[in-house]
Protein backbone atom coordinates (compact mmCIF):
# COMPACT_ATOMS: atom_id res chain seq x y z
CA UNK A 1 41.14 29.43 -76.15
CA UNK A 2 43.49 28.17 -78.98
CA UNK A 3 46.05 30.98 -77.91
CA UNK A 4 45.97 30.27 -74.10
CA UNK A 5 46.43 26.51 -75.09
CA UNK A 6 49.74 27.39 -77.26
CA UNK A 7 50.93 29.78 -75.15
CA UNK A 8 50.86 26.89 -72.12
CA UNK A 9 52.40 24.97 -74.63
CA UNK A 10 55.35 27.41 -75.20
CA UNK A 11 56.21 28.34 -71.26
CA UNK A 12 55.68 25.06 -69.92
CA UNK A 13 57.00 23.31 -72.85
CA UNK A 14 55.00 20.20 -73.54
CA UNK A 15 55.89 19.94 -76.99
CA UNK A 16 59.82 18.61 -75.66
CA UNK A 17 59.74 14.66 -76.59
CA UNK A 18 59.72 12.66 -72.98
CA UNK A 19 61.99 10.69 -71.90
CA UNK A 20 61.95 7.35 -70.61
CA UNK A 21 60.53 6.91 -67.26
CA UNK A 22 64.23 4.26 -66.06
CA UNK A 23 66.34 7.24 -67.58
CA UNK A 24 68.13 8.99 -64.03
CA UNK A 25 66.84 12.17 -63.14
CA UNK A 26 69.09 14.66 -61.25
CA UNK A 27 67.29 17.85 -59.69
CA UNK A 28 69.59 20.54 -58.64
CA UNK A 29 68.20 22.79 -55.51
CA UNK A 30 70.00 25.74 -53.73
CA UNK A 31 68.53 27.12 -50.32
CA UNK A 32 65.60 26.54 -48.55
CA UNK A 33 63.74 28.67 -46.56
CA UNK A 34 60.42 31.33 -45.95
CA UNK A 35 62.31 34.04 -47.42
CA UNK A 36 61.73 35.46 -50.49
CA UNK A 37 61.60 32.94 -53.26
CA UNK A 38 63.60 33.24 -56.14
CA UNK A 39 66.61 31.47 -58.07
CA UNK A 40 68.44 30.53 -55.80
CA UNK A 41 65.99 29.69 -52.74
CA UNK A 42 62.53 27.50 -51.82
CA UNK A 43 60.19 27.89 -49.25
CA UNK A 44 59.96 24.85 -47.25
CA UNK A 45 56.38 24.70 -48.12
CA UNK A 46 57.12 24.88 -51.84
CA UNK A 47 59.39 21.62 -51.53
CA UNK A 48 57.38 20.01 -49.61
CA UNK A 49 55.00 19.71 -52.22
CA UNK A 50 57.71 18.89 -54.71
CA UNK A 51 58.46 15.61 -52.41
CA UNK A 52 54.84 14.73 -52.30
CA UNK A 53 54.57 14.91 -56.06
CA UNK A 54 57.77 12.78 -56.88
CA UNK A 55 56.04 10.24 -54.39
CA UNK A 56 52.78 10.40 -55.74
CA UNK A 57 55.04 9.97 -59.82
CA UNK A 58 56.47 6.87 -58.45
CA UNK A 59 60.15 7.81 -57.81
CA UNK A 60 62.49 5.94 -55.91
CA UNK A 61 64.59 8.80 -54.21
CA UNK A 62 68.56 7.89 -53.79
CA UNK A 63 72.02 9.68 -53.32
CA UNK A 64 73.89 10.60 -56.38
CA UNK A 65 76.50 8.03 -55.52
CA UNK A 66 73.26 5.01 -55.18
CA UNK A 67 72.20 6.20 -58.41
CA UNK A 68 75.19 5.30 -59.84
CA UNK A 69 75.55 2.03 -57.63
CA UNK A 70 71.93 0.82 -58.72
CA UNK A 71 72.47 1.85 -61.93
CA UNK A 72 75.15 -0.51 -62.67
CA UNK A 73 73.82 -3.47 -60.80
CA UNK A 74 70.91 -2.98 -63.42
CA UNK A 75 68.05 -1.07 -61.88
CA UNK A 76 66.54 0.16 -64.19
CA UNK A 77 63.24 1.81 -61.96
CA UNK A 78 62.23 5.64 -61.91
CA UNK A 79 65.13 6.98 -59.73
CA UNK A 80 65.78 10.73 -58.62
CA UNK A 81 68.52 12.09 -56.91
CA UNK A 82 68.22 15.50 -54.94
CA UNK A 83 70.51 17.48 -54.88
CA UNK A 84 71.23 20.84 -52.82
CA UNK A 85 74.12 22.88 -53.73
CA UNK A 86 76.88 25.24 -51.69
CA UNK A 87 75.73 24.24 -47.85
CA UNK A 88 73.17 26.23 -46.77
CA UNK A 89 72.48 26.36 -42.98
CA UNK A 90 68.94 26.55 -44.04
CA UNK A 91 69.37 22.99 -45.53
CA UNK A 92 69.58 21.49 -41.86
CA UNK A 93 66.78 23.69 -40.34
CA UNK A 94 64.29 23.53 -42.74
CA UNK A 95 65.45 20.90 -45.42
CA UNK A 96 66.61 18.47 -43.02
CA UNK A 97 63.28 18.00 -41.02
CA UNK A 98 61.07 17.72 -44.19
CA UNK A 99 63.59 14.64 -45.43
CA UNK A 100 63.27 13.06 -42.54
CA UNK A 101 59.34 13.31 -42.47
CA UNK A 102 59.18 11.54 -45.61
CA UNK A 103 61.88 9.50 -45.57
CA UNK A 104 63.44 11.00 -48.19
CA UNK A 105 67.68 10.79 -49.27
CA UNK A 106 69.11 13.51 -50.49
CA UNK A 107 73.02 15.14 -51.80
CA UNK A 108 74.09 18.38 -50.50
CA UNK A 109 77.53 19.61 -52.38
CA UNK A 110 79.59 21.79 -49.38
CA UNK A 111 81.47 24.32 -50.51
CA UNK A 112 84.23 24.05 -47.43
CA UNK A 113 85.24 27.33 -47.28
CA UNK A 114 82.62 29.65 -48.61
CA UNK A 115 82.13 33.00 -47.56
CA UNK A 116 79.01 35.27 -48.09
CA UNK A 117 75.93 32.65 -46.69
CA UNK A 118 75.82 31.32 -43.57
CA UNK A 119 77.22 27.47 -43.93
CA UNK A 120 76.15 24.19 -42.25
CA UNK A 121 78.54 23.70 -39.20
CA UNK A 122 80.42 20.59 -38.99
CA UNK A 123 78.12 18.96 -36.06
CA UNK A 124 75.13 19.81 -38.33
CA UNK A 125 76.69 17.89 -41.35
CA UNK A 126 77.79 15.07 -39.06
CA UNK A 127 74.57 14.77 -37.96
CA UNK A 128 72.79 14.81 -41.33
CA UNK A 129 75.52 11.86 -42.41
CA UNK A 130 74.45 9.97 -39.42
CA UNK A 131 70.83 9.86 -40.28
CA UNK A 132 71.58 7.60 -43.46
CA UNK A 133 69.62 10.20 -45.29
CA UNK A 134 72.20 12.45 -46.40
CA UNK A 135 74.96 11.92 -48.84
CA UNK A 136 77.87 14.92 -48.40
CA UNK A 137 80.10 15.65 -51.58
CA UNK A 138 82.46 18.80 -52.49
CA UNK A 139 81.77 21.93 -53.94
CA UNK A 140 85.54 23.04 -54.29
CA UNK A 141 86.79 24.94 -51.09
CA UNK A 142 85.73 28.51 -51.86
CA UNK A 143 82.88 27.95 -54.90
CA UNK A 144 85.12 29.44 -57.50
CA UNK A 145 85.41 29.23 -61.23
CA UNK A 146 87.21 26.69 -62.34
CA UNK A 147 87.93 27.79 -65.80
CA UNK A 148 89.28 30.88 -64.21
CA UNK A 149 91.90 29.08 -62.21
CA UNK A 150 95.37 28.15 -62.67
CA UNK A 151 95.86 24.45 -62.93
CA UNK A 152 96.78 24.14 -59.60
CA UNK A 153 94.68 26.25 -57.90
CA UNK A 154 92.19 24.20 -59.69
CA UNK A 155 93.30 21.17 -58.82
CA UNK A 156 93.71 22.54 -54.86
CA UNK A 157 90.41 23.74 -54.45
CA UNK A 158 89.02 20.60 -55.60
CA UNK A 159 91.48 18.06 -54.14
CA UNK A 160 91.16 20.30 -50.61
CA UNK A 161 87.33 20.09 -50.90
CA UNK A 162 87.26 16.28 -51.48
CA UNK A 163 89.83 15.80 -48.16
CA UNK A 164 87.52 18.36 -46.15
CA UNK A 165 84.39 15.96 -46.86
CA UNK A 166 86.29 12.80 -45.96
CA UNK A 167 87.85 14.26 -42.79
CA UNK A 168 84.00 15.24 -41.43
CA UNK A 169 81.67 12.39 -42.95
CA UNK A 170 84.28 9.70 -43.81
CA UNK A 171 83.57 9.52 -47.80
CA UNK A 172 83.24 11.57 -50.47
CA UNK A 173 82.41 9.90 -54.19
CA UNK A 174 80.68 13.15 -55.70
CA UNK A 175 81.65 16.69 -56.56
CA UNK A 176 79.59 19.59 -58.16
CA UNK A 177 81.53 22.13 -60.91
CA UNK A 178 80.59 25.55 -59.47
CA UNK A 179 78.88 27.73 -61.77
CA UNK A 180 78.98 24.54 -64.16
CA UNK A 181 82.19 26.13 -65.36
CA UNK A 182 84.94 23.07 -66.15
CA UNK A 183 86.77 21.76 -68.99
CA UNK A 184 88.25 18.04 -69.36
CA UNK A 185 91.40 19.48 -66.86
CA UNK A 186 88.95 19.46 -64.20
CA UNK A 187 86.82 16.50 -65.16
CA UNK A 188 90.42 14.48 -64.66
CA UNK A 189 91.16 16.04 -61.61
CA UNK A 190 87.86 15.66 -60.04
CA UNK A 191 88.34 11.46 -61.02
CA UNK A 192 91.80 11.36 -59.63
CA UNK A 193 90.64 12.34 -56.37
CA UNK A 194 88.48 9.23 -56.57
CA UNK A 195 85.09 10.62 -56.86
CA UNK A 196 83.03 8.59 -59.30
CA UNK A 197 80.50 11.18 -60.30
CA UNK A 198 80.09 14.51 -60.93
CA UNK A 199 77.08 17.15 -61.42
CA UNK A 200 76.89 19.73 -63.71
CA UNK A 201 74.24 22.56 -64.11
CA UNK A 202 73.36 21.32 -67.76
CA UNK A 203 69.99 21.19 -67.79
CA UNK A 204 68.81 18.01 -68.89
CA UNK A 205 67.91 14.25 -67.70
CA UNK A 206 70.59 11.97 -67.96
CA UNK A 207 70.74 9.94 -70.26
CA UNK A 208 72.10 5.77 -70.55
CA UNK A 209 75.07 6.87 -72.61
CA UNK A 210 75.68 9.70 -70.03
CA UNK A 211 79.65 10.19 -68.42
CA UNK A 212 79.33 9.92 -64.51
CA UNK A 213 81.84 12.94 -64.22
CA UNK A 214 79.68 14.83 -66.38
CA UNK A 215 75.77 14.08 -65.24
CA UNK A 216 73.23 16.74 -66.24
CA UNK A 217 70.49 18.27 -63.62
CA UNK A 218 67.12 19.25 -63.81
CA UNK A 219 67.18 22.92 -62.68
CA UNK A 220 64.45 23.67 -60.24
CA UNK A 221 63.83 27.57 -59.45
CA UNK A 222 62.18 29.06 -56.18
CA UNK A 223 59.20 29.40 -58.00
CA UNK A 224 58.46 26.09 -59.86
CA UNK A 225 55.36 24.69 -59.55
CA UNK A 226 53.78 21.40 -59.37
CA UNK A 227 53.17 21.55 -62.96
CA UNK A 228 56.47 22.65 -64.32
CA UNK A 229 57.93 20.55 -62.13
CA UNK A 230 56.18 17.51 -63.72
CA UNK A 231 57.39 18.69 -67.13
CA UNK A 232 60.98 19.26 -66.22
CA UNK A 233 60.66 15.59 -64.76
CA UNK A 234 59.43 14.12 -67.58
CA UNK A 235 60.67 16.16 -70.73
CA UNK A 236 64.31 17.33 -68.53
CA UNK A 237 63.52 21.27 -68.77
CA UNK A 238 60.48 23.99 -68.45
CA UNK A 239 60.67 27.96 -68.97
CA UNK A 240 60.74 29.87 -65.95
């Protein structure tokens, strides 16, 4: 019994100090759908229980960009912000109707141009906006690697992204590094656009001291359970 209790200990990592309950927490979440779970995508059914256990924990769900807003009028109440990267069609069909069933907000990062899924169309994001739900930031145009970019193909793909959001939904405050992969170049680029926040794939929870161009997310993989996902929110990061 001792080895099955330290073994639970080592792949869900309990022993990780917890952080305070007011400290922002960020999850980062790909595709949804029935297909095969893995990395990159949820079953809807899997999610769904995710929202009913972040409920049941107390959270107040909120936009990246509210999180930010609340933040510095002093709110200092268990907050999480959703997140959904690249622009998955799959986030309106099978996403979409889940948020709206519990009333939940949510972030999804569009990358503008990307080839290789099959992207939200521009009435589907318009409509998503419209339900107050969803907040839309950019992704870059074509989800490349920042770090392997010329300056200003870096600073195209973002600055082209950030205009692409705007000219659809009317705003966009947030961006998401592909891949994670930036440097300080990009972190200036992304503020001169005037986007006030930025994700990251840095798994973590955020913490006071935290730089809004720089935020750390929870990573959440298609196979997370209930249980892991209470220790990721609560200690910022579980074994797979």
């Amino acid at each position: 019994m001792l080895i099955v209790f330290l073994a639970g200990l080592v792949r869900y990592q309990f022993w990780r100090p917890r952080r305070p309950a007011h400290w922002p927490r960020l999850l980062m979440y790909h595709s949804v759908s029935p297909d095969q779970e893995d990395g990159m995508n949820i079953s809807p059914r899997r999610i769904e229980r995710h929202l009913v256990v972040m409920k049941r924990l107390g959270y107040r769900f909120v936009t990246v960009s509210e999180l930010r807003d609340l933040w510095e009028q002093g709110v200092r109440e268990p907050m999480v912000a959703l997140t959904f990267d690249d622009g998955f069609a799959n986030n309106y069909q099978y996403l979409f109707p889940l948020l709206k069933k519990h009333h939940i907000k949510a972030t999804i990062y569009l990358a503008t141009q990307i080839e290789g899924i099959a992207a939200l169309s521009q009435q589907q994001i318009k409509e998503m906006h419209a339900s107050g739900l969803i907040e839309f930031g950019a992704h870059t145009c074509h989800h490349v690697n920042l770090l392997l970019m010329q300056d200003e193909q870096a600073k195209r793909e973002i600055e082209q992204s950030v205009q692409a959001v705007r000219e659809m939904v009317g705003q966009c405050r947030t961006f998401s590094y592909p891949y994670g992969r930036f440097d300080e170049r990009h972190v200036a680029m992304v503020a001169a656009t005037g986007c006030d926040t930025a994700v990251t794939v840095k798994k973590a929870i955020a913490e006071p001291s935290q730089r809004w161009l720089v935020l750390p997310r929870i990573g959440i993989h298609g196979k997370t359970d209930a249980l892991q996902l209470y220790v990721a929110l609560t200690r910022g990061k579980y074994r797979f």
